[in-house]
N, C-alpha and C. Protein backbone atom coordinates (compact mmCIF):
# COMPACT_ATOMS: atom_id res chain seq x y z
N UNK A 1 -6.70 173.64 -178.65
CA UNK A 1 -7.59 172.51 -178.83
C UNK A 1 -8.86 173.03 -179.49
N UNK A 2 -9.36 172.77 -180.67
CA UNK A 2 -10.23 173.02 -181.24
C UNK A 2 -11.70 172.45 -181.35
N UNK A 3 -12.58 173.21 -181.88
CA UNK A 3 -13.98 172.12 -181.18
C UNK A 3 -14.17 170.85 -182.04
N UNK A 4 -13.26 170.79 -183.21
CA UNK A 4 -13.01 169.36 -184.07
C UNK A 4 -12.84 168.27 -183.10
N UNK A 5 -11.68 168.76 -182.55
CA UNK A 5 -10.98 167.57 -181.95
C UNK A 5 -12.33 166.93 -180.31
N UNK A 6 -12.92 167.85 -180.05
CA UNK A 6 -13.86 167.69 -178.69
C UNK A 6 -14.38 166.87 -179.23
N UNK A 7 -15.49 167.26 -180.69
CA UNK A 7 -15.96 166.94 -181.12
C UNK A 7 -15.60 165.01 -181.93
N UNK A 8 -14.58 164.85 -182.23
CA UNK A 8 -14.21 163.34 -182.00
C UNK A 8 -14.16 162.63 -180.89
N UNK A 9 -14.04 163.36 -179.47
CA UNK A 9 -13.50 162.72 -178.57
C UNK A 9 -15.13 162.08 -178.14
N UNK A 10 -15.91 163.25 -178.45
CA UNK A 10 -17.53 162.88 -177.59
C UNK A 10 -18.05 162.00 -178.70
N UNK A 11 -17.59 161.62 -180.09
CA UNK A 11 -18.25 160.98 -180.56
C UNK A 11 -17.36 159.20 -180.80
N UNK A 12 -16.19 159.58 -180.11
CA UNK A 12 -15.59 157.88 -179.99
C UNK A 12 -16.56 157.47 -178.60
N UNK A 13 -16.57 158.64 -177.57
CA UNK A 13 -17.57 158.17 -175.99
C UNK A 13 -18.53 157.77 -176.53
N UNK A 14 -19.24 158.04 -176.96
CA UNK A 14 -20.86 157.78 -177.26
C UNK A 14 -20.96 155.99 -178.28
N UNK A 15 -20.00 156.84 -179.36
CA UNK A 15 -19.41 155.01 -180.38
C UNK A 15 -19.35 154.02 -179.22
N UNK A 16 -18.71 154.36 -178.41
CA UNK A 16 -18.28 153.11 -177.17
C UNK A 16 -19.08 153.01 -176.09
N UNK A 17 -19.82 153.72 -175.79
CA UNK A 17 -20.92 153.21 -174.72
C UNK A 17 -22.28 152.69 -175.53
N UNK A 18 -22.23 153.24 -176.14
CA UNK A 18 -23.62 152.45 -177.35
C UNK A 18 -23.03 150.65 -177.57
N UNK A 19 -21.87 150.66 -178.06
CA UNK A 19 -21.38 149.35 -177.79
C UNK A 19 -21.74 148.48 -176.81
N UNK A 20 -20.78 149.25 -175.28
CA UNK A 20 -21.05 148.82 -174.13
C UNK A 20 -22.38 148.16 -174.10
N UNK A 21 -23.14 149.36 -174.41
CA UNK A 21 -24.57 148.75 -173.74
C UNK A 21 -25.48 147.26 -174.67
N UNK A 22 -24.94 147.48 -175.71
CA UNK A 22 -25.31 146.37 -176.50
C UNK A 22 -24.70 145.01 -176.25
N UNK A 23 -23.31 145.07 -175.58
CA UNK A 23 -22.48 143.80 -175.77
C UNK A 23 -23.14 143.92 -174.49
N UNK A 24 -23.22 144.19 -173.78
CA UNK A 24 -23.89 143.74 -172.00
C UNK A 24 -25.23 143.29 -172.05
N UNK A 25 -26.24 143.69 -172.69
CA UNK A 25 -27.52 143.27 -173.10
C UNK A 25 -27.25 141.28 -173.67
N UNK A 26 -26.20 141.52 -174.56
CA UNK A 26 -26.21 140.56 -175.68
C UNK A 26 -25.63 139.46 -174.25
N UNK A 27 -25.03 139.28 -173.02
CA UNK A 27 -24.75 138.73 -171.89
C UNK A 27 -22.87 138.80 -172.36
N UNK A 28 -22.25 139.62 -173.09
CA UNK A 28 -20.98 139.60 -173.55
C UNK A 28 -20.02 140.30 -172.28
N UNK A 29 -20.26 140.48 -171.35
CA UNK A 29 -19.59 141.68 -170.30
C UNK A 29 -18.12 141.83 -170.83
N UNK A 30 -17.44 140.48 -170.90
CA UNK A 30 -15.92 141.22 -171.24
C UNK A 30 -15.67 141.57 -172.32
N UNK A 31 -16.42 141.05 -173.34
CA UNK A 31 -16.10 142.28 -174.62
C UNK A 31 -16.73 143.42 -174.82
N UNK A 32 -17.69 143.96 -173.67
CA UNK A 32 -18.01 145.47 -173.51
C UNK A 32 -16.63 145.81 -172.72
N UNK A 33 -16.33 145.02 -171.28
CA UNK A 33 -14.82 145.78 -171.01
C UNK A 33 -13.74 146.38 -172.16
N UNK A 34 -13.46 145.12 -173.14
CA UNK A 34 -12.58 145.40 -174.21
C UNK A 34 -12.65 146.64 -175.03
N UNK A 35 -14.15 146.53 -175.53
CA UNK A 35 -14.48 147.89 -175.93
C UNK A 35 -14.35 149.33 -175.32
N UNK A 36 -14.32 149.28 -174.50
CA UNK A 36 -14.63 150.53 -173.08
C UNK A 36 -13.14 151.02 -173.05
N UNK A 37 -12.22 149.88 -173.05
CA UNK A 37 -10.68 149.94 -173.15
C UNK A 37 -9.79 150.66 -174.43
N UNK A 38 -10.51 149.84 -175.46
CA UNK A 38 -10.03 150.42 -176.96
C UNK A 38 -10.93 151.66 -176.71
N UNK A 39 -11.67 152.31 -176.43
CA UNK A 39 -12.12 153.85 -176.62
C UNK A 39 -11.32 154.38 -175.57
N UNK A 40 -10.91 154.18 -174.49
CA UNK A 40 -10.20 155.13 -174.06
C UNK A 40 -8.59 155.09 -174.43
N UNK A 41 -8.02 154.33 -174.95
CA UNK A 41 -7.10 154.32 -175.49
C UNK A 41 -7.33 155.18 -176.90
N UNK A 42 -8.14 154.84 -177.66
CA UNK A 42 -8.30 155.80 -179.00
C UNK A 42 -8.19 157.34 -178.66
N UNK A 43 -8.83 157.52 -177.11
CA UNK A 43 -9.00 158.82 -177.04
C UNK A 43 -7.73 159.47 -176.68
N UNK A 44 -7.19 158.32 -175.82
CA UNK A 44 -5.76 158.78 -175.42
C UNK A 44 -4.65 158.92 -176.41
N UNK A 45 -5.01 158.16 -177.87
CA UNK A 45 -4.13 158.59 -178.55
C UNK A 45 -3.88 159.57 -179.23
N UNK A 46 -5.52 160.16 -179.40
CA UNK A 46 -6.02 161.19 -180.13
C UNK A 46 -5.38 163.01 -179.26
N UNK A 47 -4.95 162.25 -177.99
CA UNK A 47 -4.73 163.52 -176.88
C UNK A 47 -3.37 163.38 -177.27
N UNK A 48 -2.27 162.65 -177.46
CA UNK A 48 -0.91 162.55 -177.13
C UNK A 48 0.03 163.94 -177.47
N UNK A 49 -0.47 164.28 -178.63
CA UNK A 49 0.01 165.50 -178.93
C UNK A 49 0.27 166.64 -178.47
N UNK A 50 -1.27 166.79 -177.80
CA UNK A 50 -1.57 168.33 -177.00
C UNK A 50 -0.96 168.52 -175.67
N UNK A 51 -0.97 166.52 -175.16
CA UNK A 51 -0.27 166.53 -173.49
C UNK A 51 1.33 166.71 -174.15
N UNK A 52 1.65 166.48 -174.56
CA UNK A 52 3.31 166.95 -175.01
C UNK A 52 3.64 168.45 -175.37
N UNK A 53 2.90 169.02 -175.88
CA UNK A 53 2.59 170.27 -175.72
C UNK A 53 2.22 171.21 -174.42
N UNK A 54 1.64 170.13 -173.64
CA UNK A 54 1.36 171.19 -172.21
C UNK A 54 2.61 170.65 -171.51
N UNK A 55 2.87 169.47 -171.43
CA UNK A 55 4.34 169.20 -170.53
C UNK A 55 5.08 170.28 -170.85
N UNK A 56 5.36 170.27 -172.20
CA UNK A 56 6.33 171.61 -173.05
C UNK A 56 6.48 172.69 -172.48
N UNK A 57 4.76 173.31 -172.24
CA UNK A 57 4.88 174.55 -171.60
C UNK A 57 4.86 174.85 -169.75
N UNK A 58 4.59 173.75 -169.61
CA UNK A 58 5.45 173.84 -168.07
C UNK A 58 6.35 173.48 -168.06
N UNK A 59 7.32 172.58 -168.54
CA UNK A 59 8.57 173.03 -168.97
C UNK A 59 9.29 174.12 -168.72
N UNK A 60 9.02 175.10 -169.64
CA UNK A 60 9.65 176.26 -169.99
C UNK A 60 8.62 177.12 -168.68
N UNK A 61 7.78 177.16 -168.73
CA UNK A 61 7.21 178.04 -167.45
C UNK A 61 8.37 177.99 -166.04
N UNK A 62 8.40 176.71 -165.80
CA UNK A 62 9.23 176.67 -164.11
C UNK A 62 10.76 176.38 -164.60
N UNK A 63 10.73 176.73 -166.19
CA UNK A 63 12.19 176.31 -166.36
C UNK A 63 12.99 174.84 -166.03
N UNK A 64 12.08 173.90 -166.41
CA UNK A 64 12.82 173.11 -165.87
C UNK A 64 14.00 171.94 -166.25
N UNK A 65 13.52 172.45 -167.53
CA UNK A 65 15.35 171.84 -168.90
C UNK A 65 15.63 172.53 -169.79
C-alpha cells in the first residue's frame, strides 16, 4: 500500500466531511448522510483490491484452499 493510495483515501475523508458540514449547516441532514455514505463506499472501493490480496495471503498462510 503506497502513500498515493493513503493519500486519496484522506483526501475523499476530508472531500466528504467538508460536505457533511455544509449540507448540515444548509438544514439538509439526509443528504449529508448520503454523502458520508458515497465516501465510504468510494473508499471501500478504492480498498477492494488490497483486501483480496490480504484474504490471499492468509489463505496460503493457514493453508486454507
Amino acid at each position: 500500500m503506497g502513500l498515493d493510495l493513503v493519500l486519496r483515501i484522506a483526501g475523499v475523508g476530508i472531500l466528504a466531511s467538508v460536505l457533511c458540514t455544509i449540507l448540515k449547516q444548509q438544514g439538509k441532514e439526509e443528504y449529508s448522510l448520503l454523502v458520508a455514505t458515497a465516501g465510504i463506499v468510494v473508499v471501500f472501493i478504492m480498498l477492494l483490491d488490497h483486501i483480496e490480496q490480504l484474504l490471499s495471503s492468509v489463505r496460503t498462510v493457514f493453508r486454507l484452499w
